[in-house]
Structures are given as structure tokens and as C-alpha cells.
C-alpha atoms as a PDB file:
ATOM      1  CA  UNK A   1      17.567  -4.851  -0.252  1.00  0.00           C
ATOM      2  CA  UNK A   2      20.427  -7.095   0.911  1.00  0.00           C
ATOM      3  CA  UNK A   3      22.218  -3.511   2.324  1.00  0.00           C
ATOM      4  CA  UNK A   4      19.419  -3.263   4.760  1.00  0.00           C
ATOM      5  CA  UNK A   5      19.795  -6.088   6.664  1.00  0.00           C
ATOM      6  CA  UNK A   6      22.162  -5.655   9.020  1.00  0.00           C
ATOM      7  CA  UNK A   7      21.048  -1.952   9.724  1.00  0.00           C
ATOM      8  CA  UNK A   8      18.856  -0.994  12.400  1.00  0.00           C
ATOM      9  CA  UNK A   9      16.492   0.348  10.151  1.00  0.00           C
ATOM     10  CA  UNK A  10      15.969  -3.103   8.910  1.00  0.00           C
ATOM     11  CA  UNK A  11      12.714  -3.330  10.559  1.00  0.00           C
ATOM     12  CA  UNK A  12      11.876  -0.355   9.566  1.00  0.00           C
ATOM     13  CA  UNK A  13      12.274  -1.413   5.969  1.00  0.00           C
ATOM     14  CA  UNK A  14      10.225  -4.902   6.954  1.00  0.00           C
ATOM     15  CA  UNK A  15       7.578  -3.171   7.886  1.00  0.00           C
ATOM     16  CA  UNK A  16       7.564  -0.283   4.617  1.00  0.00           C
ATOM     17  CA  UNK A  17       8.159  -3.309   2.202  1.00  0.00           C
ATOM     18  CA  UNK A  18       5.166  -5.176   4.139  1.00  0.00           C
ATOM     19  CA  UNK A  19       3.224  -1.885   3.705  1.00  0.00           C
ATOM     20  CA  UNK A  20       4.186  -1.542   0.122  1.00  0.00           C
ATOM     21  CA  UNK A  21       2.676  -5.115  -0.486  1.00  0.00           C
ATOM     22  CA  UNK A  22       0.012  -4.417   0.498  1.00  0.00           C
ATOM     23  CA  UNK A  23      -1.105  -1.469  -1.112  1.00  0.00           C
ATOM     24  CA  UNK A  24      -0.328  -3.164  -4.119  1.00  0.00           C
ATOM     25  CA  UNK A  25      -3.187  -5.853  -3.308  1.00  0.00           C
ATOM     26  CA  UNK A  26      -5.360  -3.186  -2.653  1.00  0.00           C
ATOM     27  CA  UNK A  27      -4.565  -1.036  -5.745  1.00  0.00           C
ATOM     28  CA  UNK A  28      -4.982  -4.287  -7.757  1.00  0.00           C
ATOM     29  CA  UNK A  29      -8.510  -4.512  -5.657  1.00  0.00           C
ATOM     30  CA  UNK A  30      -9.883  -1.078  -6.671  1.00  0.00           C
ATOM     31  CA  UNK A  31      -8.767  -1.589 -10.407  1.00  0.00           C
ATOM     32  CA  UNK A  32     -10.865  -4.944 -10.523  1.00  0.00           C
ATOM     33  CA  UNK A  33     -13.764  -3.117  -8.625  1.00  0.00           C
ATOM     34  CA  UNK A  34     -13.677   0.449 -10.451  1.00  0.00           C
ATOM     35  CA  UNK A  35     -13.193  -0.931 -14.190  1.00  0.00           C
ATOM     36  CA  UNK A  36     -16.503  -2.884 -14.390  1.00  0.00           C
ATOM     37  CA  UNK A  37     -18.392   0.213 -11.741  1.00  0.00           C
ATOM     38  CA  UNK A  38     -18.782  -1.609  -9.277  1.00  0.00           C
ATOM     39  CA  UNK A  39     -21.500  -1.323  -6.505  1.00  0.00           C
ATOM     40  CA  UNK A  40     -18.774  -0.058  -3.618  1.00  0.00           C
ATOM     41  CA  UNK A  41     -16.379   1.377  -5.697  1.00  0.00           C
ATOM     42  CA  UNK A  42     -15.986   4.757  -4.409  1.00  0.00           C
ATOM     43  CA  UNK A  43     -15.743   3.092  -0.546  1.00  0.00           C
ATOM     44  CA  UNK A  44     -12.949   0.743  -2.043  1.00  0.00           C
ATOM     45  CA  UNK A  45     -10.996   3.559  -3.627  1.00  0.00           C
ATOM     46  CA  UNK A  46     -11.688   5.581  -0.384  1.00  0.00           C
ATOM     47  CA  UNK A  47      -9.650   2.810   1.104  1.00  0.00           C
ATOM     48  CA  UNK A  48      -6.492   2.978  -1.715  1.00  0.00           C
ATOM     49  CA  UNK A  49      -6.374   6.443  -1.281  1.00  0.00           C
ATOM     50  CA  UNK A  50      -6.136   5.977   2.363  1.00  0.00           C
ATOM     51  CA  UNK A  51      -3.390   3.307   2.289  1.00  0.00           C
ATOM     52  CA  UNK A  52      -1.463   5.987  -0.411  1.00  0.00           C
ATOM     53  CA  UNK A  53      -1.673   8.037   2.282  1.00  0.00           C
ATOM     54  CA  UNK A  54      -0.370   6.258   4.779  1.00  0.00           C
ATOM     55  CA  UNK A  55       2.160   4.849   2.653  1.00  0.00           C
ATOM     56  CA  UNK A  56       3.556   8.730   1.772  1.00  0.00           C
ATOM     57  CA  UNK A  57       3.649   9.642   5.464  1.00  0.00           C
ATOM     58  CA  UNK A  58       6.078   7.146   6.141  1.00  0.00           C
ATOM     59  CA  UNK A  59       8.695   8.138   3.657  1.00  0.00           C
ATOM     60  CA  UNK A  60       7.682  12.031   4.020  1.00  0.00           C
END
């Protein structure tokens, strides 16, 4: 990561690492709420697969 810093697409890569982060915590979230069946499941995972998304469009 230490390459990226003095580029100018070093916020660029802030803001994909930040993004990256964060879909981690909310991978980790749907795990914890889809391995018991939990009551809003399917609107949590909704959410993942959203982030995924979003995630994929930015390095597409």
C-alpha cells in the first residue's frame, strides 16, 4: 500500500480500502444474522449483496 501514497490515485485507494472495510463488517453482519435464520436475514443479505455490488463497480 505504501506505493500508493504519493500517487494521485491515493484517494482513490482511501476511499476503495474504506469501502473494502466495510463490506467486510457487513459480510461479518449477514454471517452472524443468516447462520442462526434470523428474523431479517434476507433484508440484511439484500444489503451485502448490494455493497458487493458496489464494491465490483468500482474496480470494473
Amino acid at each position: 500500500m505504501v506505493g500508493y501514497l504519493g500517487e494521485d490515485q491515493s484517494k482513490t485507494m482511501a476511499h476503495c480500502i474504506a469501502l473494502d472495510l466495510e463490506c467486510a463488517d457487513i459480510c461479518s453482519l449477514a454471517a452472524a444474522s443468516i447462520a442462526p435464520g434470523g428474523e431479517h436475514m434476507n433484508v440484511i443479505d439484500a444489503l451485502r449483496a448490494k455493497a458487493c455490488e458496489a464494491c465490483h463497480a468500482m474496480v470494473a
